[in-house]
PDB file of N, CA and C in Angstrom:
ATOM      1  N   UNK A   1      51.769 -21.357  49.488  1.00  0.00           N
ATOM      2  CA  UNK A   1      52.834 -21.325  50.449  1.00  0.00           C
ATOM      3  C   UNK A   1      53.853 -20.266  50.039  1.00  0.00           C
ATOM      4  N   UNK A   2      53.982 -19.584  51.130  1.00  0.00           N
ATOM      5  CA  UNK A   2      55.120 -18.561  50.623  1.00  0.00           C
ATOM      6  C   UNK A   2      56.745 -18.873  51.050  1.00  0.00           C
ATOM      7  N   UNK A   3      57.649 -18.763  49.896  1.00  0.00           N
ATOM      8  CA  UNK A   3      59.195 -18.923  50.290  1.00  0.00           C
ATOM      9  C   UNK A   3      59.390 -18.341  51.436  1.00  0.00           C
ATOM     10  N   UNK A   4      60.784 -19.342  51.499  1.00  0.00           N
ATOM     11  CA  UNK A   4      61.191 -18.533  52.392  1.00  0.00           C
ATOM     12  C   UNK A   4      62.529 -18.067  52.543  1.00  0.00           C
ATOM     13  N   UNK A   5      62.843 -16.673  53.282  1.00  0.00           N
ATOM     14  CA  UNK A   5      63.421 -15.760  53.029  1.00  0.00           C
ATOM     15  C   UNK A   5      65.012 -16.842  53.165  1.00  0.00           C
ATOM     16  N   UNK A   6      66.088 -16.785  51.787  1.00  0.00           N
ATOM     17  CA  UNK A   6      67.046 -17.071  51.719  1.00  0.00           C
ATOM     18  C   UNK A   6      68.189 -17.101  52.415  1.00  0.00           C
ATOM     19  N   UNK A   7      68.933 -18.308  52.283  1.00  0.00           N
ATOM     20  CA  UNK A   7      70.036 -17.752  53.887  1.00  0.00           C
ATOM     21  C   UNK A   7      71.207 -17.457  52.863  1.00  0.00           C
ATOM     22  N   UNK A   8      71.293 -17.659  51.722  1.00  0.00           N
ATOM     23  CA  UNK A   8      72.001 -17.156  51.274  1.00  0.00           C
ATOM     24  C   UNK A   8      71.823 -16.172  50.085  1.00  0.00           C
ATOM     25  N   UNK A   9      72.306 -14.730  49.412  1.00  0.00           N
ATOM     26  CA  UNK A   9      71.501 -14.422  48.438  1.00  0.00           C
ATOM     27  C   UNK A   9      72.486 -13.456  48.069  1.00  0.00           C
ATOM     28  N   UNK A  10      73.165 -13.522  46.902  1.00  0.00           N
ATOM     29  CA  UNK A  10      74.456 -12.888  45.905  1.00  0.00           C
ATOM     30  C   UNK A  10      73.789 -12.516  44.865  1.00  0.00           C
ATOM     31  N   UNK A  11      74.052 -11.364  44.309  1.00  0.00           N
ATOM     32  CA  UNK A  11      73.623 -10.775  43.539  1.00  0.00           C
ATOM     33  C   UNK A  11      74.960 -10.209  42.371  1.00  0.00           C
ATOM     34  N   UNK A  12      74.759 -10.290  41.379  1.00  0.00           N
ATOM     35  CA  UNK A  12      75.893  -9.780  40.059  1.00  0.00           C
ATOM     36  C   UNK A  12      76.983  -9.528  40.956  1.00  0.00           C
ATOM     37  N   UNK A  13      77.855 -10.527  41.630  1.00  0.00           N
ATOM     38  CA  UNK A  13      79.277 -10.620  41.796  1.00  0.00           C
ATOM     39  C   UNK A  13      80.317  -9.964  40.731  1.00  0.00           C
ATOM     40  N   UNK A  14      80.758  -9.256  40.768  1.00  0.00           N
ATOM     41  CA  UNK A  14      81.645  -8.731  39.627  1.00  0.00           C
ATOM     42  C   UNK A  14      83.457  -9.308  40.515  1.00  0.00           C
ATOM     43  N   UNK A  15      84.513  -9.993  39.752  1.00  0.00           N
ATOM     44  CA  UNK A  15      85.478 -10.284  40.368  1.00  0.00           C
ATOM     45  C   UNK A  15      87.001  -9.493  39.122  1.00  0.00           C
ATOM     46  N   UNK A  16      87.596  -8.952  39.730  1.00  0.00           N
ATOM     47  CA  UNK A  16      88.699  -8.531  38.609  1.00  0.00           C
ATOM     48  C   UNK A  16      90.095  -8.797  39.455  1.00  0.00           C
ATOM     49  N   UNK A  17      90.900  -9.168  38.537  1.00  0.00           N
ATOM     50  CA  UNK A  17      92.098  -9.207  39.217  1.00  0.00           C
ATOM     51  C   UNK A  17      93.099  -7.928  39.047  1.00  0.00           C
ATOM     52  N   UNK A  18      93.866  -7.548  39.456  1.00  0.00           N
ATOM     53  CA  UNK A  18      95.202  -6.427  39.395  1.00  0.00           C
ATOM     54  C   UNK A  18      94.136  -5.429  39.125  1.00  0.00           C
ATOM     55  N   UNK A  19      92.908  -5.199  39.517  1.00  0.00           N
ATOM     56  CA  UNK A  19      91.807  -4.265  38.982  1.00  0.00           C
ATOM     57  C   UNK A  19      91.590  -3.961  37.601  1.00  0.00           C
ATOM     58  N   UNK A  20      92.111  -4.533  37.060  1.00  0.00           N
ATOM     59  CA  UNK A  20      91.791  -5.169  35.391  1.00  0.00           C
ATOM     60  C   UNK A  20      91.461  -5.771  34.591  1.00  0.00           C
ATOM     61  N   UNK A  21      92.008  -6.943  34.882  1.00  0.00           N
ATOM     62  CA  UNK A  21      91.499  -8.440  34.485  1.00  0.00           C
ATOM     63  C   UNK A  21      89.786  -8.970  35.267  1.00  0.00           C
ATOM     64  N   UNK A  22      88.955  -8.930  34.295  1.00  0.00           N
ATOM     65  CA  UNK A  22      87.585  -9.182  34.485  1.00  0.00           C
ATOM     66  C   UNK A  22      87.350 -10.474  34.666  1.00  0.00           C
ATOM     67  N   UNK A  23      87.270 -11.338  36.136  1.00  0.00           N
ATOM     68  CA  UNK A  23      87.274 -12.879  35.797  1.00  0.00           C
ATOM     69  C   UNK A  23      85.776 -13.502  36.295  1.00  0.00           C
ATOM     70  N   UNK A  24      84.829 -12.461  36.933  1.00  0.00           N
ATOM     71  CA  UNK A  24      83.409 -12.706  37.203  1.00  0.00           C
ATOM     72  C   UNK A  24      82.737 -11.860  36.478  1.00  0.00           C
ATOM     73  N   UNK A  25      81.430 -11.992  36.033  1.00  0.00           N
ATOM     74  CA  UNK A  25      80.480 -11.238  35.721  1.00  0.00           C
ATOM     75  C   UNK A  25      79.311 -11.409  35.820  1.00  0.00           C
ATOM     76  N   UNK A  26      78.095 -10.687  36.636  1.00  0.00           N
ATOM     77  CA  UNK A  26      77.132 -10.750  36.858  1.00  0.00           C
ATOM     78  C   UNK A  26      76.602 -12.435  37.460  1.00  0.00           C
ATOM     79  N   UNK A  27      77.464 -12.892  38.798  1.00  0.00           N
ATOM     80  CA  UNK A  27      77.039 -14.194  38.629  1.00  0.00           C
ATOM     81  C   UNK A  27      75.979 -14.330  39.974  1.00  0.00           C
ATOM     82  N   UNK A  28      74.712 -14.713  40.193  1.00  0.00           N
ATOM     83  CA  UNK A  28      73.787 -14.552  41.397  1.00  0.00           C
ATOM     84  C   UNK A  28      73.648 -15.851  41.664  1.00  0.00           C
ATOM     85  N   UNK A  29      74.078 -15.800  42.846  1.00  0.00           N
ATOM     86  CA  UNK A  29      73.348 -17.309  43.801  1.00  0.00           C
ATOM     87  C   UNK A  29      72.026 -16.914  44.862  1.00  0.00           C
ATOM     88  N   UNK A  30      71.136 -18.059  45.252  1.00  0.00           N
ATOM     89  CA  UNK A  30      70.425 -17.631  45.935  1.00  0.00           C
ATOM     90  C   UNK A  30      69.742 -19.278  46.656  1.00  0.00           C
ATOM     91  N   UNK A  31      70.252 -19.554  47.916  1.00  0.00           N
ATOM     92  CA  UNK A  31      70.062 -20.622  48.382  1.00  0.00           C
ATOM     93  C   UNK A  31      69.008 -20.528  49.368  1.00  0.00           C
ATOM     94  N   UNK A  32      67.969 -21.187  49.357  1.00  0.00           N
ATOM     95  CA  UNK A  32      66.807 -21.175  50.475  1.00  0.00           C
ATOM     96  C   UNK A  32      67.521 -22.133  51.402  1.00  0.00           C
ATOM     97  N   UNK A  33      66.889 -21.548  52.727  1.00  0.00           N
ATOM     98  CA  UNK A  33      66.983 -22.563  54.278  1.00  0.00           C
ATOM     99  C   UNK A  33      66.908 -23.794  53.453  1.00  0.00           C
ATOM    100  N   UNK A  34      67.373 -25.043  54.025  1.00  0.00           N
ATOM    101  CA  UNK A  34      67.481 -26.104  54.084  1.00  0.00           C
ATOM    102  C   UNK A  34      67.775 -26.595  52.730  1.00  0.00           C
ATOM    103  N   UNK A  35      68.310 -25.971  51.822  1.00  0.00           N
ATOM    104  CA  UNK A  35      68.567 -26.164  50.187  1.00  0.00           C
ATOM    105  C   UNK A  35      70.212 -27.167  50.369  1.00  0.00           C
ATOM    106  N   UNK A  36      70.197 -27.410  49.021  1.00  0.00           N
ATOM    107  CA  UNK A  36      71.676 -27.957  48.726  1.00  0.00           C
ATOM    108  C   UNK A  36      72.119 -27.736  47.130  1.00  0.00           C
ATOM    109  N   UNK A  37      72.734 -27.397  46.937  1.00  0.00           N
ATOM    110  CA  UNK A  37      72.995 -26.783  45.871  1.00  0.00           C
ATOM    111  C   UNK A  37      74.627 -27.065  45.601  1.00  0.00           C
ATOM    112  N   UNK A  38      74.602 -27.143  44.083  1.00  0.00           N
ATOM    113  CA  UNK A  38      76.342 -27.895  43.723  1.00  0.00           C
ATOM    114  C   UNK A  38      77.055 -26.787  42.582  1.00  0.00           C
ATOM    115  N   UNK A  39      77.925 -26.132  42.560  1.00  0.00           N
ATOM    116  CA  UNK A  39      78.386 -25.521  41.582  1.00  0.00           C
ATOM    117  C   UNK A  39      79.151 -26.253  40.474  1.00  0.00           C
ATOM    118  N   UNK A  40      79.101 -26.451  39.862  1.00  0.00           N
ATOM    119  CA  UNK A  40      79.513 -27.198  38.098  1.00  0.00           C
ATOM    120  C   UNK A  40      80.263 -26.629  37.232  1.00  0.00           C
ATOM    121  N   UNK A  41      81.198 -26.548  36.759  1.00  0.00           N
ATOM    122  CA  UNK A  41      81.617 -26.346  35.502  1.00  0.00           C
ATOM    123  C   UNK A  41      82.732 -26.483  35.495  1.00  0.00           C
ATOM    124  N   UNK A  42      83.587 -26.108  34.389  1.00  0.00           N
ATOM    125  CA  UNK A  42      84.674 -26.994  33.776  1.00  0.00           C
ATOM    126  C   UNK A  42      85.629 -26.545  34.530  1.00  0.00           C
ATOM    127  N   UNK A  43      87.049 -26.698  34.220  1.00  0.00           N
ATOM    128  CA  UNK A  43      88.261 -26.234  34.729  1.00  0.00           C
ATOM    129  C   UNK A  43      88.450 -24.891  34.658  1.00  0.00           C
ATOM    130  N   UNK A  44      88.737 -23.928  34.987  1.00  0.00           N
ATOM    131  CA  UNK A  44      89.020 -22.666  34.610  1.00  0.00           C
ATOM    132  C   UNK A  44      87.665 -21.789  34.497  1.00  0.00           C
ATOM    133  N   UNK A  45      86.584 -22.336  35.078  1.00  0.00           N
ATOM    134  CA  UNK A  45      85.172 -21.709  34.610  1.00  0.00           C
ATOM    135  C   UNK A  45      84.894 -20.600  35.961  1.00  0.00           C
ATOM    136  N   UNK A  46      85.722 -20.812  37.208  1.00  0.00           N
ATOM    137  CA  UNK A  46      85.125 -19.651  38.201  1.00  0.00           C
ATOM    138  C   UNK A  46      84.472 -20.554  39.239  1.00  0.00           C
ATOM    139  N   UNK A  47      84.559 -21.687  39.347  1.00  0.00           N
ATOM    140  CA  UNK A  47      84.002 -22.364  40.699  1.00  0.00           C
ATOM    141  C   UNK A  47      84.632 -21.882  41.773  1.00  0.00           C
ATOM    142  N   UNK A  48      85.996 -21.838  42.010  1.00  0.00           N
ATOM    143  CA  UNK A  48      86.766 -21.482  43.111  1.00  0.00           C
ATOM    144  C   UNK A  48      86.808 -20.178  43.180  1.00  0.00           C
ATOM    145  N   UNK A  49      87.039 -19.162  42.256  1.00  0.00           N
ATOM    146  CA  UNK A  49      86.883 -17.631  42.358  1.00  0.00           C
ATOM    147  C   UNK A  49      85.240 -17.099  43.031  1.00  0.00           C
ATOM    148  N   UNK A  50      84.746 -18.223  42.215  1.00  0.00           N
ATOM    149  CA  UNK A  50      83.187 -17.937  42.975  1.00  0.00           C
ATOM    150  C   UNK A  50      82.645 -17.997  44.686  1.00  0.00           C
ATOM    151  N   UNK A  51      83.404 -18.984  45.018  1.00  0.00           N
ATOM    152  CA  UNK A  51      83.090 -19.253  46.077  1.00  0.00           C
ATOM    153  C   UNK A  51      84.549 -18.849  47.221  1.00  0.00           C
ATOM    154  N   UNK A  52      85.308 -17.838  46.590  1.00  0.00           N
ATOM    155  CA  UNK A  52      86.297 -17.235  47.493  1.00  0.00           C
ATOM    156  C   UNK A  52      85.384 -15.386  47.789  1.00  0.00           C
ATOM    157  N   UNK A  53      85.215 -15.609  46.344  1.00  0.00           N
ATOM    158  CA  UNK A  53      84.429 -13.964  46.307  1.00  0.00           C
ATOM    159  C   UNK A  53      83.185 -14.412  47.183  1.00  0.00           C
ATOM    160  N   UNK A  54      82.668 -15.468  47.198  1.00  0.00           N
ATOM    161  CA  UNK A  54      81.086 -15.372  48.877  1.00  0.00           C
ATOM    162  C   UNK A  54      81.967 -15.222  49.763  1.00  0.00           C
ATOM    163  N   UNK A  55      83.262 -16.000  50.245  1.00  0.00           N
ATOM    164  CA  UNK A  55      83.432 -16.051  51.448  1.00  0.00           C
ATOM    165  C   UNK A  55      83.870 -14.469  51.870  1.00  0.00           C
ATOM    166  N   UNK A  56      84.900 -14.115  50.715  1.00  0.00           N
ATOM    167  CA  UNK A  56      85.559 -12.804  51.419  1.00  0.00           C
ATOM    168  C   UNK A  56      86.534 -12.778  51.144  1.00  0.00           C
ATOM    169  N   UNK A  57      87.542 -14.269  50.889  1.00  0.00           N
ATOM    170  CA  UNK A  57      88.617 -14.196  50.555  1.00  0.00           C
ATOM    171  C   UNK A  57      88.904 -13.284  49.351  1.00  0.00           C
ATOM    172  N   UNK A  58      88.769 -12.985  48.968  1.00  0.00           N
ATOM    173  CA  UNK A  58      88.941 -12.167  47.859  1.00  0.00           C
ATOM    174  C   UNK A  58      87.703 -10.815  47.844  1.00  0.00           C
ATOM    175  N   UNK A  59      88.496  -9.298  47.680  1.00  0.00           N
ATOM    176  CA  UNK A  59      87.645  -7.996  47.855  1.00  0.00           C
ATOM    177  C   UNK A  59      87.651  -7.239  46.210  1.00  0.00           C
TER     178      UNK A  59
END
């Protein structure tokens, strides 16, 4: 059976703040149709930076 093509698919996100401060690095998501998937980690680890940098909120 072959996959199938991802509805979602991020590749090495790089995120910096004031264009200096390095607060992502190389982070890839890749969610198939009908997937569910949970992001994890501690306080201060990039859950919310992560998922502002998919949406857009943040360039």
């Amino acid at each position: 059976m072959e996959a199938a093509e991802p509805i979602l698919k991020i590749k090495n996100i790089e995120v910096r703040y004031h264009e200096v401060i390095l607060v992502l690095k190389g982070v890839s998501i890749e969610v198939p149709k009908g997937g569910i998937i949970a992001l994890l980690g501690a306080n201060g680890a990039g859950k919310s930076t992560t998922l502002k940098a998919i949406s857009g909120l943040l360039k």
